[in-house]
C-alpha atoms as a PDB file:
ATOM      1  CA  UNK A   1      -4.670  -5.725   5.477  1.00  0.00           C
ATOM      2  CA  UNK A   2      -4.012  -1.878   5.841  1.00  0.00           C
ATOM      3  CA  UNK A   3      -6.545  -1.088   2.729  1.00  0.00           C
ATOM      4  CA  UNK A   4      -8.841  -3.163   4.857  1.00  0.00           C
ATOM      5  CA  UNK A   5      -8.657  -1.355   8.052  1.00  0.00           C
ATOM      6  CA  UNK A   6      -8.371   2.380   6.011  1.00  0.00           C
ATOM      7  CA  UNK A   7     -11.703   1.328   3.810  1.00  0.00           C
ATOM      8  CA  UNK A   8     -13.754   0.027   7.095  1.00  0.00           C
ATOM      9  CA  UNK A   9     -12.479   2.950   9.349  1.00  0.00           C
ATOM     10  CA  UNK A  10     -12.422   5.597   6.494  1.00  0.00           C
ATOM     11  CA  UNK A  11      -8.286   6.167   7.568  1.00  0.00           C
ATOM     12  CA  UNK A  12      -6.021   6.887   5.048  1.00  0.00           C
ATOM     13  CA  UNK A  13      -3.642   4.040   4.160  1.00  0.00           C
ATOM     14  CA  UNK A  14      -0.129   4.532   4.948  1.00  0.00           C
ATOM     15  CA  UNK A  15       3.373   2.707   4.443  1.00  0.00           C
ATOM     16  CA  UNK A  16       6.611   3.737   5.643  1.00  0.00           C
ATOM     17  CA  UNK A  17       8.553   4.616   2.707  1.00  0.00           C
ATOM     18  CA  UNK A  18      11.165   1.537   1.988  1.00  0.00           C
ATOM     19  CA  UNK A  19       7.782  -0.677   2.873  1.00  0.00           C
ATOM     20  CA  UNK A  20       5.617   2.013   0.134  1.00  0.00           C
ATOM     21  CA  UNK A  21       8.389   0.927  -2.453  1.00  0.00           C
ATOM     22  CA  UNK A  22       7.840  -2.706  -2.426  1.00  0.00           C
ATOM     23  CA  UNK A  23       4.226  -2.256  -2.529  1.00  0.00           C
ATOM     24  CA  UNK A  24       4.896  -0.016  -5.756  1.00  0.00           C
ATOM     25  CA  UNK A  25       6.874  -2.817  -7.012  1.00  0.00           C
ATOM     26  CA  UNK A  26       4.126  -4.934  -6.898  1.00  0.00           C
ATOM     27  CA  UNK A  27       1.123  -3.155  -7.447  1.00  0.00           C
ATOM     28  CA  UNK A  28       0.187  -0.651 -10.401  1.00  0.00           C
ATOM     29  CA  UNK A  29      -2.288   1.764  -8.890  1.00  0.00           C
ATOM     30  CA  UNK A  30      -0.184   1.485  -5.109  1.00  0.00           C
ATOM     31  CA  UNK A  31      -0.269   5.207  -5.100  1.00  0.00           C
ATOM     32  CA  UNK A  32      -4.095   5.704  -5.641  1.00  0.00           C
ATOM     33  CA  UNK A  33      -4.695   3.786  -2.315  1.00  0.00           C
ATOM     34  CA  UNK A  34      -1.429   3.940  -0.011  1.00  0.00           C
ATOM     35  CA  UNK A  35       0.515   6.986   0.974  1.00  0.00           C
ATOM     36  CA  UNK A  36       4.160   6.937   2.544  1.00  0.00           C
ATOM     37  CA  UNK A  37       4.210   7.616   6.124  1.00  0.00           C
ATOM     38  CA  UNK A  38       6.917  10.058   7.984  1.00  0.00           C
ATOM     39  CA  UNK A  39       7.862   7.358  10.650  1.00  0.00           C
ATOM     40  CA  UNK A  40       9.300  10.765  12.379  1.00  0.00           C
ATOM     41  CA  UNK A  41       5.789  12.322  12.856  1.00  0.00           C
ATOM     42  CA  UNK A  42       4.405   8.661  14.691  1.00  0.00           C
ATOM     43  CA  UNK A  43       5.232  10.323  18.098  1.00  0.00           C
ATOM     44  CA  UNK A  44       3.853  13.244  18.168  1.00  0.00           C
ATOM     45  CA  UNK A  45      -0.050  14.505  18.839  1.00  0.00           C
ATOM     46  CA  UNK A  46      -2.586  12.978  17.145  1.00  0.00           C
ATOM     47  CA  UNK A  47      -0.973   9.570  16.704  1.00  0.00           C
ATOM     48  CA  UNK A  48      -2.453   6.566  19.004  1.00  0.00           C
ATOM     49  CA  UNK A  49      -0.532   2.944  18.816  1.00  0.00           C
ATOM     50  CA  UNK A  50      -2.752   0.170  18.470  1.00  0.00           C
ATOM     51  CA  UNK A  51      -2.639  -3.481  17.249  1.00  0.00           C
ATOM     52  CA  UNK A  52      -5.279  -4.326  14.492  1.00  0.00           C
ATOM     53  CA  UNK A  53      -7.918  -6.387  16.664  1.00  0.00           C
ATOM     54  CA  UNK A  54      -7.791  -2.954  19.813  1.00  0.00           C
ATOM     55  CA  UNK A  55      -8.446  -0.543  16.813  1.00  0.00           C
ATOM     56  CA  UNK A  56     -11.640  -3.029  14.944  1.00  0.00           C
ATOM     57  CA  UNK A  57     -12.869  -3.553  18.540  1.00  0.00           C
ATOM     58  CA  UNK A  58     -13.267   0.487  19.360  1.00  0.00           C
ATOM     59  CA  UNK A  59     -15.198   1.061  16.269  1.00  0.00           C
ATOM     60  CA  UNK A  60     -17.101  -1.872  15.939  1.00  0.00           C
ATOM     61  CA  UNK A  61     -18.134  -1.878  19.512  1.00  0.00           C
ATOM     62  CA  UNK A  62     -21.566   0.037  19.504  1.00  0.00           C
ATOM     63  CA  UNK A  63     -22.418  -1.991  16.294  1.00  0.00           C
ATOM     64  CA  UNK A  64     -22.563  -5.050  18.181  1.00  0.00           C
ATOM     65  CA  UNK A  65     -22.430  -7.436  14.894  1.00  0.00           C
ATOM     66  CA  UNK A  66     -20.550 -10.447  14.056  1.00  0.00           C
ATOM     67  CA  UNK A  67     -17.281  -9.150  14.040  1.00  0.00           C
ATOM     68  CA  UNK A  68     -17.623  -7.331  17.609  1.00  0.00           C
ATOM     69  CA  UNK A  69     -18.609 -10.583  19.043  1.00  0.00           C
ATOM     70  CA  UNK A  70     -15.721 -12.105  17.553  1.00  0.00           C
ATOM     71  CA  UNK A  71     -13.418  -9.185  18.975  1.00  0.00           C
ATOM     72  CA  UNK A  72     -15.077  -9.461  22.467  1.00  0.00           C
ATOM     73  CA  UNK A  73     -14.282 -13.109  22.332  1.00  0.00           C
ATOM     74  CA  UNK A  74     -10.511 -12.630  21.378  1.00  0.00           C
ATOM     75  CA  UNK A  75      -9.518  -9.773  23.926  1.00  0.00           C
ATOM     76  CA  UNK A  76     -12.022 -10.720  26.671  1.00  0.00           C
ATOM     77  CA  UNK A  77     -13.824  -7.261  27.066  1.00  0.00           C
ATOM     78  CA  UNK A  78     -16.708  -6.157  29.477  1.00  0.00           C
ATOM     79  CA  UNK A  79     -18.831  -5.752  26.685  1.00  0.00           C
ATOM     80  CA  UNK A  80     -19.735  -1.585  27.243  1.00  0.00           C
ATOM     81  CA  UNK A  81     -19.796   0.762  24.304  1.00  0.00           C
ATOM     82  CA  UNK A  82     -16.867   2.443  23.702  1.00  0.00           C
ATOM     83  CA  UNK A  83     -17.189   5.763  21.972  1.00  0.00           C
ATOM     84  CA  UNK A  84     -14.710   6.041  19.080  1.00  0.00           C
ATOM     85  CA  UNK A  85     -11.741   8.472  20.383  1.00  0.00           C
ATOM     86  CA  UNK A  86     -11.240  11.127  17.788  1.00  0.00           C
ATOM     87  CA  UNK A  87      -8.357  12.777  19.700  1.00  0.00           C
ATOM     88  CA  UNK A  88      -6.304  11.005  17.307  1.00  0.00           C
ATOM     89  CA  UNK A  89      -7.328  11.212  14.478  1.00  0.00           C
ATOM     90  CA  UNK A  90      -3.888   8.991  13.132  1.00  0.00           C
ATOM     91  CA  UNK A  91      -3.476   5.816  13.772  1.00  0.00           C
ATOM     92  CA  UNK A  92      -0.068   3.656  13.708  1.00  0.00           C
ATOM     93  CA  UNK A  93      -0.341   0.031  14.117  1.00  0.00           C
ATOM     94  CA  UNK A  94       3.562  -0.964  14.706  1.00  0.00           C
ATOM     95  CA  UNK A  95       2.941  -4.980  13.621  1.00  0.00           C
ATOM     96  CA  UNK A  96       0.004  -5.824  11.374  1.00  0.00           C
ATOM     97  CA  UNK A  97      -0.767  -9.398  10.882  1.00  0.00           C
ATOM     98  CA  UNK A  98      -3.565 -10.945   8.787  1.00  0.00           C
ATOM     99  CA  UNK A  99      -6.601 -10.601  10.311  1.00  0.00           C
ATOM    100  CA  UNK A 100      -8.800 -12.352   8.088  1.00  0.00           C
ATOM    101  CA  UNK A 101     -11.889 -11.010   9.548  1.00  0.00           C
ATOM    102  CA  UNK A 102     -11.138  -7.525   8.594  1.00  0.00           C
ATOM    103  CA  UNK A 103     -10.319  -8.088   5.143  1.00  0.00           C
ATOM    104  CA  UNK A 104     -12.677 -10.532   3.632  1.00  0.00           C
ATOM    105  CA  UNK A 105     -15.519  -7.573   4.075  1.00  0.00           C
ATOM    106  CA  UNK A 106     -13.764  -5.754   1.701  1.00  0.00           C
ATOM    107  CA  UNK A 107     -12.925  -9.133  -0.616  1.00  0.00           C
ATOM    108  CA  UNK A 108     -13.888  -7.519  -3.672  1.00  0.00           C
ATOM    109  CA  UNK A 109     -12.261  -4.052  -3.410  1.00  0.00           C
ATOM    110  CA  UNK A 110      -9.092  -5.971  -2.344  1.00  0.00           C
ATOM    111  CA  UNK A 111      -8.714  -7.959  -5.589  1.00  0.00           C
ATOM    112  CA  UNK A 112     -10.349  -5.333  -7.243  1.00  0.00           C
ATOM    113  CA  UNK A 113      -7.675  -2.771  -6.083  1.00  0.00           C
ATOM    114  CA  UNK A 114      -4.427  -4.950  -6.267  1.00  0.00           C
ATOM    115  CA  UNK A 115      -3.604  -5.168  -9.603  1.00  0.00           C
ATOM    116  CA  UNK A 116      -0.136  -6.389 -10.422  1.00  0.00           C
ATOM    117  CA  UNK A 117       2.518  -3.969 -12.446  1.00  0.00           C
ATOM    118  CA  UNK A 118       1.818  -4.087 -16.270  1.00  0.00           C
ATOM    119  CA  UNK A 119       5.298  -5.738 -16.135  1.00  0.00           C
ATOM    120  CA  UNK A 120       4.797  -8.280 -13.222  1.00  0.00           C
ATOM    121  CA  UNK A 121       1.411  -8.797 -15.058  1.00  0.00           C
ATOM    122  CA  UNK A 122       2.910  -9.514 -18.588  1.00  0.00           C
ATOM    123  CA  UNK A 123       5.224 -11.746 -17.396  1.00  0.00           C
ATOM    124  CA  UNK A 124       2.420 -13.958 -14.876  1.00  0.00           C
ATOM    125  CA  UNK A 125       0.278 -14.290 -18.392  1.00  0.00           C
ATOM    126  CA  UNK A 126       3.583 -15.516 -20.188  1.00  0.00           C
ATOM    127  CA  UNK A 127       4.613 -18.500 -18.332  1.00  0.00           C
ATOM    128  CA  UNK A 128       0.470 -19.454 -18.233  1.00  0.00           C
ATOM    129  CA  UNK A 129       0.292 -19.005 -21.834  1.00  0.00           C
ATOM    130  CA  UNK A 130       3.157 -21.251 -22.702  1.00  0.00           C
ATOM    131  CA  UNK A 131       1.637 -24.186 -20.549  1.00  0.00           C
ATOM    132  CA  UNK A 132      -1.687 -23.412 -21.377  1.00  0.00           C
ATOM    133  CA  UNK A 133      -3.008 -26.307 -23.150  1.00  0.00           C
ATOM    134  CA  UNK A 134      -6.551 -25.087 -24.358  1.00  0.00           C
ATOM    135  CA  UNK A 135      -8.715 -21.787 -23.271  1.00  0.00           C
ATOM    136  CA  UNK A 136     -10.339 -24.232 -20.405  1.00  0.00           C
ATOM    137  CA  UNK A 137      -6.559 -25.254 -18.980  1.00  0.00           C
ATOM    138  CA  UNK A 138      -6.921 -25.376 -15.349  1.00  0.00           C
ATOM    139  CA  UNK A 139      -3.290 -24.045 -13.051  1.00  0.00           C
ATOM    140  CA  UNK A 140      -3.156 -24.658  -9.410  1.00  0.00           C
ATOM    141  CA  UNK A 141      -0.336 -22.721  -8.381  1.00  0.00           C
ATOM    142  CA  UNK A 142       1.779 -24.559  -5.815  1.00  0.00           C
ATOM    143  CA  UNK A 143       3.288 -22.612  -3.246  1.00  0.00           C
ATOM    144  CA  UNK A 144       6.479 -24.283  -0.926  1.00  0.00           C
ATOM    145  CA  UNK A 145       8.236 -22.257   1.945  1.00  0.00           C
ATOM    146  CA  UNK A 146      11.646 -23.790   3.418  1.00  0.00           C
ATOM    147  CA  UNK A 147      14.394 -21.586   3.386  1.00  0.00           C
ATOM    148  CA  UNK A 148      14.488 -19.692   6.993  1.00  0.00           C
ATOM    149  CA  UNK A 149      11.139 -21.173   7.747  1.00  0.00           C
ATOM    150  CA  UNK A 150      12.757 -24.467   9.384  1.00  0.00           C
ATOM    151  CA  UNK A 151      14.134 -22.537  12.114  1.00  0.00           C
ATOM    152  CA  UNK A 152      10.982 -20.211  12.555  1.00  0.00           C
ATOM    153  CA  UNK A 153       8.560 -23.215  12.470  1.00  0.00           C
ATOM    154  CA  UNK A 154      10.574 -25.655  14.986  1.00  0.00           C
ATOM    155  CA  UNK A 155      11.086 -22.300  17.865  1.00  0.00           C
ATOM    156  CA  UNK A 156       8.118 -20.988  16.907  1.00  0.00           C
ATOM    157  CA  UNK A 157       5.400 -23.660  16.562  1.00  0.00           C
ATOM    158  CA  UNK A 158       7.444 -26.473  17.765  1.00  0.00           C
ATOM    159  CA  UNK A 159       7.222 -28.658  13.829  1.00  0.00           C
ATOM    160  CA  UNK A 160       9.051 -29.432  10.863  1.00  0.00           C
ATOM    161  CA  UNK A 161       8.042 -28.027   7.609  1.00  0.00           C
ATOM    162  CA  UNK A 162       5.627 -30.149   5.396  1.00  0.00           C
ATOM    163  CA  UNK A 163       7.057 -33.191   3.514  1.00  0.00           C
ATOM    164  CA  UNK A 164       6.157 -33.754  -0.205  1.00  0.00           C
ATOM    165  CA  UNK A 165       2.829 -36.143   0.556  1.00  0.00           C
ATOM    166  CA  UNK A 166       1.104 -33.464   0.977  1.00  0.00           C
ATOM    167  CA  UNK A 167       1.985 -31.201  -1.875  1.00  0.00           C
ATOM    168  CA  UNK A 168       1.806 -35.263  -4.017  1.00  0.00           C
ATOM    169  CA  UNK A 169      -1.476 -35.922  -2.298  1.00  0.00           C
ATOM    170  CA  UNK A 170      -2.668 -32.307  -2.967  1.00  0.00           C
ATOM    171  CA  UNK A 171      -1.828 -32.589  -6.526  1.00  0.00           C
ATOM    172  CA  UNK A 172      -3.633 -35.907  -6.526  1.00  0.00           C
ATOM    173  CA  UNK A 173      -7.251 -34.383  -5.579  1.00  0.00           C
ATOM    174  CA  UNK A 174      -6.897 -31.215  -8.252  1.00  0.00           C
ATOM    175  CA  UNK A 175      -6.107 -33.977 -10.938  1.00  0.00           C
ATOM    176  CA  UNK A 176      -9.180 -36.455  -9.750  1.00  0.00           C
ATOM    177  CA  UNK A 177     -11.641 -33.278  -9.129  1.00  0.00           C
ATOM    178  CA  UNK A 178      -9.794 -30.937 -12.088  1.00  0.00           C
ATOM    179  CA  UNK A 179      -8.968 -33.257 -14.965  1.00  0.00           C
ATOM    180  CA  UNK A 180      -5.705 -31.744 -17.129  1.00  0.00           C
ATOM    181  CA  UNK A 181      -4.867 -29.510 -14.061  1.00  0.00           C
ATOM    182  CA  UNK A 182      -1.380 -28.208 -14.514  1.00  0.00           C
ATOM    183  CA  UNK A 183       0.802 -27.395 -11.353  1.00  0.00           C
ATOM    184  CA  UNK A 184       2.929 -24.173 -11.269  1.00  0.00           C
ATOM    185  CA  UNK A 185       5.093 -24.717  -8.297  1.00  0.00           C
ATOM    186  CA  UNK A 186       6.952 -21.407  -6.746  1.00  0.00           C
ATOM    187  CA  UNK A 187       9.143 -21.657  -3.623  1.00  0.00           C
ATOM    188  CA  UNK A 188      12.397 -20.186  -2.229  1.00  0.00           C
ATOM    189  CA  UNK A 189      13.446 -23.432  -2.122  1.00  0.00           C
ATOM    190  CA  UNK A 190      13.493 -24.491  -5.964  1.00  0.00           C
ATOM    191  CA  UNK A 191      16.258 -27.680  -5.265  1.00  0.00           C
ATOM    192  CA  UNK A 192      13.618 -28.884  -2.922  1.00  0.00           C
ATOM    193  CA  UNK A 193      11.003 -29.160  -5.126  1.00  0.00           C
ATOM    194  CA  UNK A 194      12.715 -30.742  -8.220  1.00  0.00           C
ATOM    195  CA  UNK A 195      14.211 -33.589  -6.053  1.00  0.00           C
ATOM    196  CA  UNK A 196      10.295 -34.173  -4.453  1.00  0.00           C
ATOM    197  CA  UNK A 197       7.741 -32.541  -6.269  1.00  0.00           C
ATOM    198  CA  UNK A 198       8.774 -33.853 -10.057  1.00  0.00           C
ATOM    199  CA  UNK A 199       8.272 -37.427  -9.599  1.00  0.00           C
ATOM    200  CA  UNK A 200       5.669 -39.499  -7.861  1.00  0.00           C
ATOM    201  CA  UNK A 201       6.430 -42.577  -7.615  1.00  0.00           C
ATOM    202  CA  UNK A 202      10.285 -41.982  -8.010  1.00  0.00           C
ATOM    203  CA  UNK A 203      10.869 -42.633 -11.205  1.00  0.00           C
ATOM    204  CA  UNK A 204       8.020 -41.577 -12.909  1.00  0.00           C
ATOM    205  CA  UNK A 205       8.041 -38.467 -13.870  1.00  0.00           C
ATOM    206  CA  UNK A 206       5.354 -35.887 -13.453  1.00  0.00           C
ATOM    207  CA  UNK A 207       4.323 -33.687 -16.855  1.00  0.00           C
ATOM    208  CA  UNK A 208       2.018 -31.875 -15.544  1.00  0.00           C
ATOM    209  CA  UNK A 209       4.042 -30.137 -13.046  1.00  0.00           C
ATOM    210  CA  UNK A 210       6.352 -27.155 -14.118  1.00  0.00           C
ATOM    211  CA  UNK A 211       8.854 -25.354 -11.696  1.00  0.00           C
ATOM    212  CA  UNK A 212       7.622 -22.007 -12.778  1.00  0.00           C
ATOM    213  CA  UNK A 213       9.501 -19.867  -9.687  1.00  0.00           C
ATOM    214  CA  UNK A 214      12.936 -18.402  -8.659  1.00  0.00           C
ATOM    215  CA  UNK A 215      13.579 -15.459 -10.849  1.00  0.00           C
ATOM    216  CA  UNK A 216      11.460 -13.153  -8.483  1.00  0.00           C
ATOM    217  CA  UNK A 217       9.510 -13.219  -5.161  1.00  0.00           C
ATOM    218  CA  UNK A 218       7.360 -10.784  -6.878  1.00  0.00           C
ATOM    219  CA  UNK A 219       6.698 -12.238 -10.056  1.00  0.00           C
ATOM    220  CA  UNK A 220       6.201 -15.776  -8.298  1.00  0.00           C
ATOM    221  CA  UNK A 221       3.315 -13.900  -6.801  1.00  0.00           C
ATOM    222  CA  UNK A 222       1.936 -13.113  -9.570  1.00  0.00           C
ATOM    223  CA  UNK A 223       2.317 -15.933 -11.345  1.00  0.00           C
ATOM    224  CA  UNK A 224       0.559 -17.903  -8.623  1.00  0.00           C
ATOM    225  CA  UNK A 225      -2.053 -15.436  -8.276  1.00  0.00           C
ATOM    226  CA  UNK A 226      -3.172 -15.945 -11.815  1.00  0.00           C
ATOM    227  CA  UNK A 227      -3.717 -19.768 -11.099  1.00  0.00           C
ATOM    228  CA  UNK A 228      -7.274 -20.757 -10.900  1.00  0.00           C
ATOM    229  CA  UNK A 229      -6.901 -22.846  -7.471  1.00  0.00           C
ATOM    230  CA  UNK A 230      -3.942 -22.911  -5.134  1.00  0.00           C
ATOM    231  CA  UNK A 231      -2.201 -25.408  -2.775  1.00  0.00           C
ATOM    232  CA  UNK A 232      -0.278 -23.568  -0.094  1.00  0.00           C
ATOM    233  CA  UNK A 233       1.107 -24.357   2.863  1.00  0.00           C
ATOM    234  CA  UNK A 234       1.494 -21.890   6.240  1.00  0.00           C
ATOM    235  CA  UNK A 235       2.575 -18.211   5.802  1.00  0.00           C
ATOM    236  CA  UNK A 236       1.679 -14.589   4.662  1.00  0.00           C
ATOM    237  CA  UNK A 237       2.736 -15.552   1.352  1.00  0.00           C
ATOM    238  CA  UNK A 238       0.734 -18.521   0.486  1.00  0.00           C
ATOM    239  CA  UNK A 239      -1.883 -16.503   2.337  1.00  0.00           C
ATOM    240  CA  UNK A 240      -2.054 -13.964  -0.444  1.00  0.00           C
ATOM    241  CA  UNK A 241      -1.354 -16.391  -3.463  1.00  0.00           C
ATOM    242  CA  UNK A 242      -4.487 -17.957  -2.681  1.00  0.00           C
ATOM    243  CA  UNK A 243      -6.486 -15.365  -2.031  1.00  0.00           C
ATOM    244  CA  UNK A 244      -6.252 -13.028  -4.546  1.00  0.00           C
ATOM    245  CA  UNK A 245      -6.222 -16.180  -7.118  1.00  0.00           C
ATOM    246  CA  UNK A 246      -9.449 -16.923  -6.003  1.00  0.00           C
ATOM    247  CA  UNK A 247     -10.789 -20.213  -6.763  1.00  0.00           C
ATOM    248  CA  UNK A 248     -10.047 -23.580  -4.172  1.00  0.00           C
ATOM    249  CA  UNK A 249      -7.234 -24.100  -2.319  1.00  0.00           C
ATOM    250  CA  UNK A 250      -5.823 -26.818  -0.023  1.00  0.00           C
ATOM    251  CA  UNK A 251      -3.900 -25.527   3.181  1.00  0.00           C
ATOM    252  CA  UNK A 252      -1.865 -27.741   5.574  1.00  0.00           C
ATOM    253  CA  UNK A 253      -4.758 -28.760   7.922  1.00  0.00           C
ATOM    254  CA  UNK A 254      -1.934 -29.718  11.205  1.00  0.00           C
ATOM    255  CA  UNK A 255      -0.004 -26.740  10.232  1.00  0.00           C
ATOM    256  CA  UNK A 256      -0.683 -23.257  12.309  1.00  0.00           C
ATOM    257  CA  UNK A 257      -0.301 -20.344  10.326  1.00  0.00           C
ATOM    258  CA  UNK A 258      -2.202 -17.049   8.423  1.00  0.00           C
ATOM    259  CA  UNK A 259      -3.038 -19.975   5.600  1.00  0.00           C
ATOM    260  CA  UNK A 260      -5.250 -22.440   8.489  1.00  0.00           C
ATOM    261  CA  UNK A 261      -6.689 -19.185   9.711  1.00  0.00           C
ATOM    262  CA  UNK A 262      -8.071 -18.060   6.963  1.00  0.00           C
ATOM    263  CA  UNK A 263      -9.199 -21.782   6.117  1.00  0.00           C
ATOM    264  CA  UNK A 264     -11.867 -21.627   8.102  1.00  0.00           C
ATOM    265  CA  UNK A 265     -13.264 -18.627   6.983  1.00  0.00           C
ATOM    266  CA  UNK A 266     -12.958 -18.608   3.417  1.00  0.00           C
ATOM    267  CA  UNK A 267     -13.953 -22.656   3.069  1.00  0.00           C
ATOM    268  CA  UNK A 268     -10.350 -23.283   2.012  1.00  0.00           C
ATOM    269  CA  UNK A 269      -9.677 -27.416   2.710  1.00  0.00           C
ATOM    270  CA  UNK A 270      -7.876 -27.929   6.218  1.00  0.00           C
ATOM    271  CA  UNK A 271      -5.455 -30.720   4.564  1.00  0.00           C
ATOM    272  CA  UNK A 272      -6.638 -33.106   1.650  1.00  0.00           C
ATOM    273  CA  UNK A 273      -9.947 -33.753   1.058  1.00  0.00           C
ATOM    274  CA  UNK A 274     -10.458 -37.646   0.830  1.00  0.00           C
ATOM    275  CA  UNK A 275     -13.576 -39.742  -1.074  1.00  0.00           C
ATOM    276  CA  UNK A 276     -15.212 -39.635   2.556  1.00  0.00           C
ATOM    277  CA  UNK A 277     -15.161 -35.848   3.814  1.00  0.00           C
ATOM    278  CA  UNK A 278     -11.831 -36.097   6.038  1.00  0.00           C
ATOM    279  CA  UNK A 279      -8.480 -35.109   5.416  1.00  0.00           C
ATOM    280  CA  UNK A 280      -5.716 -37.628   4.319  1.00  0.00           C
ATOM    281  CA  UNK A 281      -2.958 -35.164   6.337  1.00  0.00           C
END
């Protein structure tokens, strides 16, 4: 999201160090593209606070294209031209969610940009290559979040988390529309998904589904990333998996989240697709 906003706005990307080194982490050419930023310097001159949609709307609104519209529609503006402040030239944006808008503009010089470590990279192509059945395999990386997200979905969005239909179902559709798909499922929840996720009906056990995740938030990211399509359910995380895979991907369609955001944009399927056009879930 911050590449997005420096590459539109012509800013300088910046991370506050401890968030810089998780980046690194993840990332081989971090440093080409994102500095670290001096939290101590945020409060003096020449730094404005902003959230993500304020600082799109003041320079997109003399361009007057889709994405101002969009703006004006979300924060409910007069519709005047507002002429770019320069009298700070820094910009700190304290809480940066995805703002889908902003970054699939710059889809190709995202994916383009965020290549994994060497290591994190090495290791993805390993656990592919050992499934991989011929150079035309097909992975649809699976993607489950549980953990802390049953308290965060009940307070914050008033639901439970998604059951294992819809993972089953979403398996289902890859296997009718992908023939030989494999499944690489990831999750912080790995328990979870070998008591629902390995059989189908119970008893029968499911080859084409590997429990491929654990060892590393990062390398599960990478793993997933290197599937062809995705299933994924609500957060950041699954957000990202997806999207720098490329390919399909199935979101939870009743769900709110980055994921059904994005959906809509990127043609990502709002639950599974059934023989008729409309979502089993």
């Amino acid at each position: 999201m911050i590449l997005a906003l420096a590459k539109s706005y012509h800013f300088q990307a910046l991370l506050p160090e401890k968030d810089m080194m998780k980046f690194s982490r993840l990332f081989q050419n971090a440093d080409g593209h994102v500095g670290i930023l001096d939290v101590r310097q945020v409060n003096s001159r020449g730094w404005k606070n902003y959230t993500a949609d304020e600082l799109m709307l003041e320079q997109e609104s003399c361009d007057k294209g889709p994405l101002y519209y969009h703006l004006k529609r979300q924060l409910v503006i007069d519709g005047s031209c507002l002429p770019v402040d320069r009298s700070h030239p820094n910009v700190f944006i304290p809480k940066l969610n995805i703002k889908i808008y902003a970054i699939e503009r710059h889809r190709k010089f995202i994916r383009k940009t965020l290549k994994f470590s060497d290591y994190l990279q090495e290791q993805a192509e390993r656990v592919l290559n050992n499934l991989r059945k011929s150079a035309d395999t097909v992975f649809v990386g699976v993607h489950v979040r549980r953990g802390d997200y049953i308290k965060f979905r009940n307070e914050k969005y008033g639901d439970d988390l998604l059951n294992a239909t819809f993972y089953l179902q979403a398996m289902d559709w890859y296997r009718e529309n992908y023939p030989g798909s494999i499944f690489l499922v990831a999750s912080d929840d790995m328990s979870w998904c070998s008591d629902n996720l390995m059989q189908d009906p119970p008893g029968i056990y499911l080859k084409d589904v590997h429990l491929v995740g654990g060892k590393s938030s990062e390398l599960d990211l990478a793993i997933l990333s290197n599937c062809n399509h995705s299933i994924v359910d609500y957060g950041t995380f699954s957000f990202w998996a997806a999207y720098l895979a490329g390919g399909e991907a199935i979101v939870s369609g009743d769900h709110k989240g980055p994921t059904r955001t994005a959906a809509g944009w990127l043609g990502w399927y709002k639950g599974v697709p059934s023989r008729s056009g409309i979502p089993l879930i």
